[in-house]
PDB file of N, CA and C in Angstrom:
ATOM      1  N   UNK A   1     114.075  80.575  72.862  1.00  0.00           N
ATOM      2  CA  UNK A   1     114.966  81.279  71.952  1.00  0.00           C
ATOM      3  C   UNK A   1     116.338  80.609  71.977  1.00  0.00           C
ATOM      4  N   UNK A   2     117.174  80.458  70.828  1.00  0.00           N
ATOM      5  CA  UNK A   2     118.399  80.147  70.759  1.00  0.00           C
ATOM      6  C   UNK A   2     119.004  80.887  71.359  1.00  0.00           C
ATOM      7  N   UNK A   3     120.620  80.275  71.943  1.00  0.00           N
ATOM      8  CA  UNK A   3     121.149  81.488  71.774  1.00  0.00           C
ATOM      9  C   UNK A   3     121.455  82.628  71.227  1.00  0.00           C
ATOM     10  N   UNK A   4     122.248  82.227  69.649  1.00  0.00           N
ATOM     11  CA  UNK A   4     122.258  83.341  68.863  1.00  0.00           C
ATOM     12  C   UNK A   4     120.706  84.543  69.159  1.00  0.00           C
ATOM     13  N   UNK A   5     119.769  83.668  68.855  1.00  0.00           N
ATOM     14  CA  UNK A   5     118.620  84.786  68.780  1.00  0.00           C
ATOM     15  C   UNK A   5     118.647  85.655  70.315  1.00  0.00           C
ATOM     16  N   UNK A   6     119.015  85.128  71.583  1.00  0.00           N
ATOM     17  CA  UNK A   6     119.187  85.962  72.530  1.00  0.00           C
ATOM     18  C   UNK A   6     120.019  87.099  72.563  1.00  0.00           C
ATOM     19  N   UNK A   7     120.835  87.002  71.291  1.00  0.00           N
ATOM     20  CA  UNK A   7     122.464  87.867  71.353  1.00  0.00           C
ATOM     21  C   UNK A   7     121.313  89.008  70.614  1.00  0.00           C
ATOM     22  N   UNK A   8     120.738  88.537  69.538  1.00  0.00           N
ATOM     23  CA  UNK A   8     119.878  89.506  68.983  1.00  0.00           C
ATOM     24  C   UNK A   8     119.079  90.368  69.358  1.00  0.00           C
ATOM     25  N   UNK A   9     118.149  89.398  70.191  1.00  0.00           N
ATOM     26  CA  UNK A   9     117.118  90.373  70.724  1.00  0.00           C
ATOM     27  C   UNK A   9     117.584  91.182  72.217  1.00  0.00           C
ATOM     28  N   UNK A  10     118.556  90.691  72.893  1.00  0.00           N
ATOM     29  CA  UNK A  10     119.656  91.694  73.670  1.00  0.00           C
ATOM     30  C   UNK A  10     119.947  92.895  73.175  1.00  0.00           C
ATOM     31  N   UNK A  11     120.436  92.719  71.828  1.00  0.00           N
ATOM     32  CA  UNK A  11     120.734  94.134  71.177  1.00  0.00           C
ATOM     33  C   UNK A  11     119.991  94.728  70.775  1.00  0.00           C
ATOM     34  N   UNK A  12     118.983  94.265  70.729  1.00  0.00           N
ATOM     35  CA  UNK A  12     117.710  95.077  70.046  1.00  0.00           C
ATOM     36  C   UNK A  12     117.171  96.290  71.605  1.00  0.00           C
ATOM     37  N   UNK A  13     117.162  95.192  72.831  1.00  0.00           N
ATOM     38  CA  UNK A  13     117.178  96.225  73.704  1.00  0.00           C
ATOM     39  C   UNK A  13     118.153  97.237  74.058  1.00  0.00           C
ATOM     40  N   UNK A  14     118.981  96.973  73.697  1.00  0.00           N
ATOM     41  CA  UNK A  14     120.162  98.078  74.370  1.00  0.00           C
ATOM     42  C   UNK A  14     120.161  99.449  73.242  1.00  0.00           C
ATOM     43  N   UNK A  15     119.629  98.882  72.000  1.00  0.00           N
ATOM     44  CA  UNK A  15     119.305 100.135  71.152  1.00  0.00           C
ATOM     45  C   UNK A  15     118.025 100.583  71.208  1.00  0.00           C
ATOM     46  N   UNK A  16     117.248 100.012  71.644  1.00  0.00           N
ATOM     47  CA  UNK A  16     115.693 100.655  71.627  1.00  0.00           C
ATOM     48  C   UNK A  16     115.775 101.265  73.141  1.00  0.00           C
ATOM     49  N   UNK A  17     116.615 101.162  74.131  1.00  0.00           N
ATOM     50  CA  UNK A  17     116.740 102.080  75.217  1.00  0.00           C
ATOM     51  C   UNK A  17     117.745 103.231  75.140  1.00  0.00           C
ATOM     52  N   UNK A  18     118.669 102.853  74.152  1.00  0.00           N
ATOM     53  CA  UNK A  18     119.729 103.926  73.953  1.00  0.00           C
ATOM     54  C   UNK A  18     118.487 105.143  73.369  1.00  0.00           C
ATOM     55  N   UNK A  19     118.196 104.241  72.149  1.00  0.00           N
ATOM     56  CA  UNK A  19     117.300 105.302  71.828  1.00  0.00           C
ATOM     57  C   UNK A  19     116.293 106.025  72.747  1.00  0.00           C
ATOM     58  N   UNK A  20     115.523 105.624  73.249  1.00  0.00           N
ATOM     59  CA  UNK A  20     114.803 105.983  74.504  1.00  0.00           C
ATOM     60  C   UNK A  20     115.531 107.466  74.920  1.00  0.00           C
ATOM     61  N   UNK A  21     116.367 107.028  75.536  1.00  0.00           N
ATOM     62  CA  UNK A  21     117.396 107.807  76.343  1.00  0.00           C
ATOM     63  C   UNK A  21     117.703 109.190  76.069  1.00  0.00           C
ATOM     64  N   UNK A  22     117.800 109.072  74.270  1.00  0.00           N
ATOM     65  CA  UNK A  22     118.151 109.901  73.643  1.00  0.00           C
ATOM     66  C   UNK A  22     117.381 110.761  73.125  1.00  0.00           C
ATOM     67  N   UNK A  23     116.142 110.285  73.218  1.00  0.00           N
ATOM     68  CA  UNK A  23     114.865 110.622  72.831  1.00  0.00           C
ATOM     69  C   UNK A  23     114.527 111.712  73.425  1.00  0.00           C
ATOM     70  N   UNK A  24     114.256 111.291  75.022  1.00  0.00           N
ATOM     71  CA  UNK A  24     113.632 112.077  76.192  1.00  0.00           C
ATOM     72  C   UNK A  24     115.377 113.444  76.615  1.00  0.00           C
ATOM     73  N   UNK A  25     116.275 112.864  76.576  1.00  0.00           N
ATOM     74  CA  UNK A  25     116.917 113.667  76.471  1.00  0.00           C
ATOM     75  C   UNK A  25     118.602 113.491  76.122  1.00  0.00           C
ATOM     76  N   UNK A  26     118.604 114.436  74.835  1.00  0.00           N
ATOM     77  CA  UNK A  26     119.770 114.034  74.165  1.00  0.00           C
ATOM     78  C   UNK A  26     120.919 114.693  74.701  1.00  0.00           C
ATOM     79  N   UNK A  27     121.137 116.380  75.272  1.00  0.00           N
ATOM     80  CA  UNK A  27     122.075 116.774  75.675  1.00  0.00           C
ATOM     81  C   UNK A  27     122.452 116.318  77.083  1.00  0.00           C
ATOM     82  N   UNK A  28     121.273 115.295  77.960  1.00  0.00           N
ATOM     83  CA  UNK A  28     122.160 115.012  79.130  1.00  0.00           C
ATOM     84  C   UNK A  28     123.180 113.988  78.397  1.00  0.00           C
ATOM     85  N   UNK A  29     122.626 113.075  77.595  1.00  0.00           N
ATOM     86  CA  UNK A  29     123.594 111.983  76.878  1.00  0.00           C
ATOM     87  C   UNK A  29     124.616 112.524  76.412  1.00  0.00           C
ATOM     88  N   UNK A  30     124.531 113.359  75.716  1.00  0.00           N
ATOM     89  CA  UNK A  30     125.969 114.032  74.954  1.00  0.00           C
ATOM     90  C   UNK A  30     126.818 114.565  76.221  1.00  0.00           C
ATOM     91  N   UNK A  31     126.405 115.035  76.872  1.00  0.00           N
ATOM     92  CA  UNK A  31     127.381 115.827  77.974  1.00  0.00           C
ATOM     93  C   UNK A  31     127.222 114.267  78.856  1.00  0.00           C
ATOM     94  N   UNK A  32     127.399 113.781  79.176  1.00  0.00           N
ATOM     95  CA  UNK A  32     127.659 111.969  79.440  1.00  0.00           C
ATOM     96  C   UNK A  32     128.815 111.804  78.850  1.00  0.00           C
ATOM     97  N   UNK A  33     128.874 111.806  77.593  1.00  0.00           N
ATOM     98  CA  UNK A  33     129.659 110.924  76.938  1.00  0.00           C
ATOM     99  C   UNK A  33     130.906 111.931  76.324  1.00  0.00           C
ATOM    100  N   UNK A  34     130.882 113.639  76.916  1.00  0.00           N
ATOM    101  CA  UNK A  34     131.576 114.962  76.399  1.00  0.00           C
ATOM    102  C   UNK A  34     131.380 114.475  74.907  1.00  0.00           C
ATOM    103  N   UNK A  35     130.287 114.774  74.560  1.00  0.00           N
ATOM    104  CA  UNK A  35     129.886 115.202  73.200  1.00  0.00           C
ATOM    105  C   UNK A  35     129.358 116.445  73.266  1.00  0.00           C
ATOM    106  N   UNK A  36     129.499 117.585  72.286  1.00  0.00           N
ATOM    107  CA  UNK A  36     128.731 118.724  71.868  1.00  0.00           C
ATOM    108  C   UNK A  36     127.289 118.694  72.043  1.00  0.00           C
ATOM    109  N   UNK A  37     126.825 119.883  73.163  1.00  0.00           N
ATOM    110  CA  UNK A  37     125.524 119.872  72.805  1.00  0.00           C
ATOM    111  C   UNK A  37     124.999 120.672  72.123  1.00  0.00           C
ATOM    112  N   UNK A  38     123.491 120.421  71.723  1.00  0.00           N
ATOM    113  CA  UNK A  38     122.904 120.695  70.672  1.00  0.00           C
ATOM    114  C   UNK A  38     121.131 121.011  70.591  1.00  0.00           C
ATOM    115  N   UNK A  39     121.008 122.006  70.101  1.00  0.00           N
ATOM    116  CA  UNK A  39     119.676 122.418  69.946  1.00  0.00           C
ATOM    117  C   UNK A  39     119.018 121.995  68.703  1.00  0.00           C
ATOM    118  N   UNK A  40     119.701 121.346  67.913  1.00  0.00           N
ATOM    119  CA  UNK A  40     119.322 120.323  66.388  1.00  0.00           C
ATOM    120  C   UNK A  40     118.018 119.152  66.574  1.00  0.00           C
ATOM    121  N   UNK A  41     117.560 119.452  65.648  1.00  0.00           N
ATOM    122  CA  UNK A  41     116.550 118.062  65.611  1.00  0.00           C
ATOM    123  C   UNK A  41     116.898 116.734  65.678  1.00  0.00           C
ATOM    124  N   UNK A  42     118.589 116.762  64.744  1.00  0.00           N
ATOM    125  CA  UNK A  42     118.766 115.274  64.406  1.00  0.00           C
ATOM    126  C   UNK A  42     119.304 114.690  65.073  1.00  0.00           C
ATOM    127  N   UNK A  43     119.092 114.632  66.748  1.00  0.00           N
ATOM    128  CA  UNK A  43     118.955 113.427  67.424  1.00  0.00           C
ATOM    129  C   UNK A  43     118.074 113.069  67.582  1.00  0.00           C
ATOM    130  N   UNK A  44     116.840 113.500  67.712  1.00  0.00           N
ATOM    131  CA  UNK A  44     115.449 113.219  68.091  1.00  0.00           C
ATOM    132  C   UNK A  44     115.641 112.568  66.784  1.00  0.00           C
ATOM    133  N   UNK A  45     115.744 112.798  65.708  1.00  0.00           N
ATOM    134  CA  UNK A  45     115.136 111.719  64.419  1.00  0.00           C
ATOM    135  C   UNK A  45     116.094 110.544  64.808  1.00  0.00           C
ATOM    136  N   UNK A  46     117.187 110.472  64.822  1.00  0.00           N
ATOM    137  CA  UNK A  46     118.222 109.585  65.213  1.00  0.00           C
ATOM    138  C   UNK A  46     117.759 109.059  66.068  1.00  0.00           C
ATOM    139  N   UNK A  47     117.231 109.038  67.291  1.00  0.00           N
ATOM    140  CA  UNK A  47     116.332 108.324  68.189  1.00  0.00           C
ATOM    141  C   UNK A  47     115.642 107.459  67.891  1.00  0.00           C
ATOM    142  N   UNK A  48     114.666 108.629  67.047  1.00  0.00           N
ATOM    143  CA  UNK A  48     113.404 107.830  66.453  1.00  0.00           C
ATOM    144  C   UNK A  48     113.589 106.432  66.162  1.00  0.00           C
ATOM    145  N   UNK A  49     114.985 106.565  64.966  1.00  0.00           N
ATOM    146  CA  UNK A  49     115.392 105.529  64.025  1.00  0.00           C
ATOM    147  C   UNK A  49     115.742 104.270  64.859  1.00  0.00           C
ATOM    148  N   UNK A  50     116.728 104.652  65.986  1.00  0.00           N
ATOM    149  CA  UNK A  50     117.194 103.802  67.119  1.00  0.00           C
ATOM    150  C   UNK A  50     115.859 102.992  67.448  1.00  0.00           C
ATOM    151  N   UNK A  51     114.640 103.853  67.798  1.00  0.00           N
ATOM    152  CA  UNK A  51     113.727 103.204  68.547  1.00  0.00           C
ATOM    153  C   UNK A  51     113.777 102.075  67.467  1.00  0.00           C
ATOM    154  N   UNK A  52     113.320 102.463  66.579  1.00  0.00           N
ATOM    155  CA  UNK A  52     112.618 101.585  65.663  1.00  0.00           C
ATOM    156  C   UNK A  52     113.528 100.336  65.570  1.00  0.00           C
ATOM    157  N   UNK A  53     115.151 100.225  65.247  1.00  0.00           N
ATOM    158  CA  UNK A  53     115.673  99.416  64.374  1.00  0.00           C
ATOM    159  C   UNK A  53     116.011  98.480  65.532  1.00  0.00           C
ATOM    160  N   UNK A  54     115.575  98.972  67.255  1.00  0.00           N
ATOM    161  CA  UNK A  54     115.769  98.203  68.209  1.00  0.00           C
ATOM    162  C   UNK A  54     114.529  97.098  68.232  1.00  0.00           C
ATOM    163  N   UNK A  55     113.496  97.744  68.110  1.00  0.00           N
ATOM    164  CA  UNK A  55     112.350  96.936  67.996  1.00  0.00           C
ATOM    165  C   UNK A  55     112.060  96.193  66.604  1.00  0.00           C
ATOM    166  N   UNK A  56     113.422  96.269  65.782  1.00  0.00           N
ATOM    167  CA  UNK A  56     113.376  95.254  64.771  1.00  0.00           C
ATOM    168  C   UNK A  56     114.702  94.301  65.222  1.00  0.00           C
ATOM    169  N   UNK A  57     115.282  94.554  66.105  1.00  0.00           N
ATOM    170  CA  UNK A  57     116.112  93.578  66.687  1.00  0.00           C
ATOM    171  C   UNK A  57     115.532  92.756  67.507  1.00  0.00           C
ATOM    172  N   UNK A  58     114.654  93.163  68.568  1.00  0.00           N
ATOM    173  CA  UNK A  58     113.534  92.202  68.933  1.00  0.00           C
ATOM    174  C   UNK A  58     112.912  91.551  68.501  1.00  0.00           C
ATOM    175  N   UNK A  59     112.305  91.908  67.529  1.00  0.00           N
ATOM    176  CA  UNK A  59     111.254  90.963  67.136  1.00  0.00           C
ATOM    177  C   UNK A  59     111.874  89.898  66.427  1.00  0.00           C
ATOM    178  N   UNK A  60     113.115  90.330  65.693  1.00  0.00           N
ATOM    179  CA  UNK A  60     113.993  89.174  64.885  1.00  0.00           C
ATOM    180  C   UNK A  60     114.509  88.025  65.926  1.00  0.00           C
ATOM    181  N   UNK A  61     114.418  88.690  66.953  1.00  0.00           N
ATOM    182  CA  UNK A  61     115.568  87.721  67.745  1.00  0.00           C
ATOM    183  C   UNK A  61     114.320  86.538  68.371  1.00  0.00           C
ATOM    184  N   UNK A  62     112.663  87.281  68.547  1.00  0.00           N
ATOM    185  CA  UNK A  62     112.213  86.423  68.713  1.00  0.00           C
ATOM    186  C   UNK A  62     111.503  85.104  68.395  1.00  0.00           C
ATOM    187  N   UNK A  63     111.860  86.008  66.650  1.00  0.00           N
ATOM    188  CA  UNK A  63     110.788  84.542  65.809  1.00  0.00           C
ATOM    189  C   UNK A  63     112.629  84.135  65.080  1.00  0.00           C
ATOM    190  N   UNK A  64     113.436  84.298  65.125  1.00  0.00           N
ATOM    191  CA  UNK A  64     114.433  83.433  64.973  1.00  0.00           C
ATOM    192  C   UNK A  64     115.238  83.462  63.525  1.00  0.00           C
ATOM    193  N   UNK A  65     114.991  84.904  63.022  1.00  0.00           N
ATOM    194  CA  UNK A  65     114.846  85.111  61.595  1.00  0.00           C
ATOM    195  C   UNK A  65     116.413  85.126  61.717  1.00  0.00           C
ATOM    196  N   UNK A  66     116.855  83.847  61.155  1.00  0.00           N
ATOM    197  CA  UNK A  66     118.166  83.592  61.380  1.00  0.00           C
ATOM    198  C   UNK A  66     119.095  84.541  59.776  1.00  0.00           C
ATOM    199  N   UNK A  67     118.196  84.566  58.507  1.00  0.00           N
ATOM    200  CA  UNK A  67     118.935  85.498  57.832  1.00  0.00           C
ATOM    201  C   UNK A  67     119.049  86.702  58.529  1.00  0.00           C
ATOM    202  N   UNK A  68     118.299  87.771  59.413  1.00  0.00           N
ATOM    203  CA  UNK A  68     118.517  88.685  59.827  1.00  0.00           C
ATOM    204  C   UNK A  68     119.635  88.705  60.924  1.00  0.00           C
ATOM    205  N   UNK A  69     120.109  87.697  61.437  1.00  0.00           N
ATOM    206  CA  UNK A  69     121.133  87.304  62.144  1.00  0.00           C
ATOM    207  C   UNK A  69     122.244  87.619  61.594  1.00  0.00           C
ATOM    208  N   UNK A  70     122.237  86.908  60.884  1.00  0.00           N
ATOM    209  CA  UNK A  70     123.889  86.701  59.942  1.00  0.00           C
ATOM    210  C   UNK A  70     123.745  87.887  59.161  1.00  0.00           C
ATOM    211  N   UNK A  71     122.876  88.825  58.752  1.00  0.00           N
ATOM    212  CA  UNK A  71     122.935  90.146  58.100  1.00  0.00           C
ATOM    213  C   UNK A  71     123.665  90.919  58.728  1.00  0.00           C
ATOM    214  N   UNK A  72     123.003  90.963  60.137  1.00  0.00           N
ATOM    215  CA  UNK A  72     123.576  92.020  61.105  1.00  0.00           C
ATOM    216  C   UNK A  72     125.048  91.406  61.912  1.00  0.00           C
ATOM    217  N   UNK A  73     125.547  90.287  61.640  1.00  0.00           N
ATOM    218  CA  UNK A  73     126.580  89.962  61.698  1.00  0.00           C
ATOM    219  C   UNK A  73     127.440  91.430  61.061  1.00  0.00           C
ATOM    220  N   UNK A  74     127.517  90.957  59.897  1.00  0.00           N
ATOM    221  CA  UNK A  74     128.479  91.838  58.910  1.00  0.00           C
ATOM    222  C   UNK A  74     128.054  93.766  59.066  1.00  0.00           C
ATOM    223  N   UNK A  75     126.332  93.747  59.019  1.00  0.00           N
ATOM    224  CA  UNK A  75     126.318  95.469  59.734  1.00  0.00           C
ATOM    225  C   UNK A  75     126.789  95.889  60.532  1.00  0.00           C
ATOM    226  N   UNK A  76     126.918  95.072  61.677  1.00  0.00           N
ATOM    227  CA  UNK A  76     127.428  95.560  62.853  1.00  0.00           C
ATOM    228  C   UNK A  76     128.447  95.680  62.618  1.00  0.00           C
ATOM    229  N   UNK A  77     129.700  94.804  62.280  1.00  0.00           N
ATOM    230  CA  UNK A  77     130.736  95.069  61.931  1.00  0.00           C
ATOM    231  C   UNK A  77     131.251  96.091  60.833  1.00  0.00           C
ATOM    232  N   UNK A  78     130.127  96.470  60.371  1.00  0.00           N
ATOM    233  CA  UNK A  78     130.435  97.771  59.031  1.00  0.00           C
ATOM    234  C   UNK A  78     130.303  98.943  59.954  1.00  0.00           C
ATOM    235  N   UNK A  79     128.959  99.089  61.246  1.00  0.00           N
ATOM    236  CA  UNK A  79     128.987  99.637  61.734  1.00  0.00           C
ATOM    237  C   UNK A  79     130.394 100.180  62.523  1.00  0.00           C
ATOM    238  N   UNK A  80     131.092  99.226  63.228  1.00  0.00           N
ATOM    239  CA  UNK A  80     132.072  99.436  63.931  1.00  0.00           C
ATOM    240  C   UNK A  80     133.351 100.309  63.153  1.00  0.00           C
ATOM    241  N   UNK A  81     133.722  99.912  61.634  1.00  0.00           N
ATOM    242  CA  UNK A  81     134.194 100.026  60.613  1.00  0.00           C
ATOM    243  C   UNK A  81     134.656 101.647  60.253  1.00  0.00           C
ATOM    244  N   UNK A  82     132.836 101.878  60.152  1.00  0.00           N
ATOM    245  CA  UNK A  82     132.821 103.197  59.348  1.00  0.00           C
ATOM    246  C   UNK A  82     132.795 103.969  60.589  1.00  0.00           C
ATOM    247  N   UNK A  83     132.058 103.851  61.970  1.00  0.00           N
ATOM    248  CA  UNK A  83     132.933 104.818  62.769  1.00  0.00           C
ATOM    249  C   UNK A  83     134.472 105.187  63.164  1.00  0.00           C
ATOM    250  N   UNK A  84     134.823 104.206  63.340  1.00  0.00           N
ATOM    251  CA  UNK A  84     136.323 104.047  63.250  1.00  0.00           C
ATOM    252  C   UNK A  84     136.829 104.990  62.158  1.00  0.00           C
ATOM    253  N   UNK A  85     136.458 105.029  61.078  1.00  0.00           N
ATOM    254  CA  UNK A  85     137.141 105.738  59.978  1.00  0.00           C
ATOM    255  C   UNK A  85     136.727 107.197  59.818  1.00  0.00           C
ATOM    256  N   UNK A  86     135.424 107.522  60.764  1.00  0.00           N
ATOM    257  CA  UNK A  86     134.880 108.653  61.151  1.00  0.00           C
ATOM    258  C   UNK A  86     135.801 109.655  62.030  1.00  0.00           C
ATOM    259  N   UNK A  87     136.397 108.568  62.941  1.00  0.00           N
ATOM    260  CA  UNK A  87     137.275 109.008  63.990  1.00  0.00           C
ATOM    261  C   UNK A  87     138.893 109.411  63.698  1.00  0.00           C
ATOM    262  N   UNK A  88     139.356 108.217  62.746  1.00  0.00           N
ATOM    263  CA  UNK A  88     140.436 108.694  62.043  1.00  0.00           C
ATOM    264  C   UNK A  88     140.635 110.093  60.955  1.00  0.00           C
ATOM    265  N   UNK A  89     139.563 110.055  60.567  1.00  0.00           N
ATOM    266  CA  UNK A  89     139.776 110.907  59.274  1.00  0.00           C
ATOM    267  C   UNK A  89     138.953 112.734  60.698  1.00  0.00           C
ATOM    268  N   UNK A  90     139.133 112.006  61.393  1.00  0.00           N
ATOM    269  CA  UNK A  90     138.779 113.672  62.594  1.00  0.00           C
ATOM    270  C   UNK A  90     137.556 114.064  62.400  1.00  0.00           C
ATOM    271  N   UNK A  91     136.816 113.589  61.844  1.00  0.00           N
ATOM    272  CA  UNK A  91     135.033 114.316  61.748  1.00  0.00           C
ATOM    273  C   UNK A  91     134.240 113.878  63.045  1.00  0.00           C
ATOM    274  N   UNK A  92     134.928 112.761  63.764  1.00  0.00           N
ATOM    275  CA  UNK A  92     134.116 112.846  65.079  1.00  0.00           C
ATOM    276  C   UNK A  92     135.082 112.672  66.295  1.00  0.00           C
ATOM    277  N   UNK A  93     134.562 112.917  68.070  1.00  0.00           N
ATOM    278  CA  UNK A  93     135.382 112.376  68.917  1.00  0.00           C
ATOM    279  C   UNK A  93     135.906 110.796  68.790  1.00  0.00           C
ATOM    280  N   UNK A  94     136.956 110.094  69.483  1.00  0.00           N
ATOM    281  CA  UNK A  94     137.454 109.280  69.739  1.00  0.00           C
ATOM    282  C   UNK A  94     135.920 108.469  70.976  1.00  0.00           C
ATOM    283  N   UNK A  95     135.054 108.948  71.742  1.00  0.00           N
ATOM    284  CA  UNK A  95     134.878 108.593  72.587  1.00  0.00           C
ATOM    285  C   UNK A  95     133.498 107.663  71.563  1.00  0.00           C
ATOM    286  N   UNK A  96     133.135 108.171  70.675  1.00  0.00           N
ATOM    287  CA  UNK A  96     132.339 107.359  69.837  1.00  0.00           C
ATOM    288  C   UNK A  96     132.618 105.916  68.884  1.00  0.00           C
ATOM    289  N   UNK A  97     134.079 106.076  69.793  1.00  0.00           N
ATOM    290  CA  UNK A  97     134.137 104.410  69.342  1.00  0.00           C
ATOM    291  C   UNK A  97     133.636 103.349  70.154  1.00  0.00           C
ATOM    292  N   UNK A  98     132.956 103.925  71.519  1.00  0.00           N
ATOM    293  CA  UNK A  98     132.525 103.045  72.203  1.00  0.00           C
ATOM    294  C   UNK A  98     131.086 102.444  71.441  1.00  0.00           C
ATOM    295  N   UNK A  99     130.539 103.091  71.067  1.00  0.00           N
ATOM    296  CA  UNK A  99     129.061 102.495  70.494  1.00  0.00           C
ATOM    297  C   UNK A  99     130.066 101.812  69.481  1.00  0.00           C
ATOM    298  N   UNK A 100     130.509 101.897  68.710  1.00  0.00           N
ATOM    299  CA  UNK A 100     131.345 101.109  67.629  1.00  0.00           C
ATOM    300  C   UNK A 100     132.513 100.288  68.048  1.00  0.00           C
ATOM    301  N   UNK A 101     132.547  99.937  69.064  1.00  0.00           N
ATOM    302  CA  UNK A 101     133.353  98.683  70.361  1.00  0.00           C
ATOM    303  C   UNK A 101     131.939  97.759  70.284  1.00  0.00           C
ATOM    304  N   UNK A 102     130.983  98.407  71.027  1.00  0.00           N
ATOM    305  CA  UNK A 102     129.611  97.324  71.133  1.00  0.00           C
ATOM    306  C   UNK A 102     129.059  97.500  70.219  1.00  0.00           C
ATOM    307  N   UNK A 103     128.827  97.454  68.866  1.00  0.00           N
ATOM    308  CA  UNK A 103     128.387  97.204  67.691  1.00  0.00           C
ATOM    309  C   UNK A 103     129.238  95.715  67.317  1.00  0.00           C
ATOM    310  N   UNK A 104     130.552  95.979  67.462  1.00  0.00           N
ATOM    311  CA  UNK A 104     131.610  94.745  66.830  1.00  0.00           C
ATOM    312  C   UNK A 104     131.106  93.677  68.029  1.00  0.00           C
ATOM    313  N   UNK A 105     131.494  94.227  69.164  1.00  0.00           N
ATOM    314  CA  UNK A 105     131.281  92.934  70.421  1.00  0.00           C
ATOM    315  C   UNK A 105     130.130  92.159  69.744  1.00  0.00           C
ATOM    316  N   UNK A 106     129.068  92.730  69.854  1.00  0.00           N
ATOM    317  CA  UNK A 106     127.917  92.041  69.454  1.00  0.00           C
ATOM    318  C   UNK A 106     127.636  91.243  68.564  1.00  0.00           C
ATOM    319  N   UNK A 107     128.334  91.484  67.034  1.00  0.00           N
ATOM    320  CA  UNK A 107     128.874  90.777  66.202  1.00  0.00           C
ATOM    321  C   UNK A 107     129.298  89.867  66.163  1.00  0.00           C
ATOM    322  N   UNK A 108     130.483  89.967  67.101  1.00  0.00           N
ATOM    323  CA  UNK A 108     130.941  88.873  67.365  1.00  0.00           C
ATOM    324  C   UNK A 108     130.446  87.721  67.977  1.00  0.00           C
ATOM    325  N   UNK A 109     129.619  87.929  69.381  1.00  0.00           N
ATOM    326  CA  UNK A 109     129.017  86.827  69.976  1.00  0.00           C
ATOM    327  C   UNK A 109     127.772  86.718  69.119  1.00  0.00           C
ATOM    328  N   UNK A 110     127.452  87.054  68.507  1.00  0.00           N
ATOM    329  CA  UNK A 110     126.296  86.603  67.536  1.00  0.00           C
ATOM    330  C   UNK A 110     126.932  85.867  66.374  1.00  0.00           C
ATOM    331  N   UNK A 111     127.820  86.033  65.987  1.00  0.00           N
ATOM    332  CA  UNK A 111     128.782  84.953  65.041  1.00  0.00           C
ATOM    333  C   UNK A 111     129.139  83.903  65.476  1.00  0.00           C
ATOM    334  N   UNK A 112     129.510  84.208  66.244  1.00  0.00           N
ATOM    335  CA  UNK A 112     130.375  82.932  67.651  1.00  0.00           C
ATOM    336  C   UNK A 112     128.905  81.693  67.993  1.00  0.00           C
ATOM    337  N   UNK A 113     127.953  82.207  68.424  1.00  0.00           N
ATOM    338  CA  UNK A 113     126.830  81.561  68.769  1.00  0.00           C
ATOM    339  C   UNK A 113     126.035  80.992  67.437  1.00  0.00           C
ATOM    340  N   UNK A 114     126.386  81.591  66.350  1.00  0.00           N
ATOM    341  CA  UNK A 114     125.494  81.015  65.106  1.00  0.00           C
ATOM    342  C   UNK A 114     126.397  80.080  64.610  1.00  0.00           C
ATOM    343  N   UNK A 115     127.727  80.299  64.258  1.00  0.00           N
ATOM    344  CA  UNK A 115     128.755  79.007  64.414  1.00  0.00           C
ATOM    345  C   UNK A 115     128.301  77.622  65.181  1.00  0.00           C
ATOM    346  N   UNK A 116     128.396  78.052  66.531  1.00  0.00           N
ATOM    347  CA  UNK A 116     128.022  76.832  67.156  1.00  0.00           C
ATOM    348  C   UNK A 116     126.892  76.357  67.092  1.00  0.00           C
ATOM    349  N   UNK A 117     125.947  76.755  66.454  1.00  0.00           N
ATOM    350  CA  UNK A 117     124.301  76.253  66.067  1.00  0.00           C
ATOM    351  C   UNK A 117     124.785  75.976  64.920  1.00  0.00           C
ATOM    352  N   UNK A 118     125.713  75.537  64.284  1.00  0.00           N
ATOM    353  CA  UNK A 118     126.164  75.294  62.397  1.00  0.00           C
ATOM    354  C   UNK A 118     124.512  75.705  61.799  1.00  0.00           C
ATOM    355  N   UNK A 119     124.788  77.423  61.904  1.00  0.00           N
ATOM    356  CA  UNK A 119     123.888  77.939  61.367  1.00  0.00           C
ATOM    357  C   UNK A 119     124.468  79.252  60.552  1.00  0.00           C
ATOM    358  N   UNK A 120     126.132  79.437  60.479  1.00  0.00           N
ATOM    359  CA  UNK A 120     126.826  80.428  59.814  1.00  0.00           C
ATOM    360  C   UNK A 120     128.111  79.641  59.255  1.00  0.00           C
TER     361      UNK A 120
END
């Protein structure tokens, strides 16, 4: 695997275990991170989704699908974006900028590494 593709399929694990995590149990996570807990479904679907879009970060990172690279360049960074503006405009805690800190990080060294492969 390239680098870049390692930055990928790295992130693919850290969201397909977040998800995990969140899966099996969401209010220890929320009370982790002093988030509201909740008797709602939509973390378990939110999970779900996690699982999934982690195990599409894997698999990208392993066959090298370099457009999916440079896609998630700019998602991630939208990601980081629109939480941020989640947080400003008060609809969520401040402490949820950390997933939207490592959304951008990731971005970044996945930019940084596709640069130096003059592959972005």
């Amino acid at each position: 695997m390239s680098r870049s593709a390692k930055t990928i399929f790295f992130f693919g694990v850290y969201v397909f275990l977040t998800g995990i995590a969140i899966l099996i149990s969401p209010n220890f996570i929320f009370k982790t991170f002093g988030l509201p807990l909740t008797d709602e479904v939509y973390p378990y679907c939110m999970s779900i989704l996690m699982i999934v879009v982690g195990f599409y970060y894997m698999f990208t990172g392993k066959t090298e699908s370099i457009g999916f690279f440079k896609a998630s360049v700019f998602g991630r960074t939208f990601g980081f974006l629109a939480l941020t503006a989640v947080v400003l405009v008060k609809l969520g805690p401040p402490i949820i900028l950390l997933f939207g800190l490592l959304d951008l990080l990731g971005a970044i060294i996945t930019g940084i590494e596709l640069k130096k492969e003059n592959k972005f």
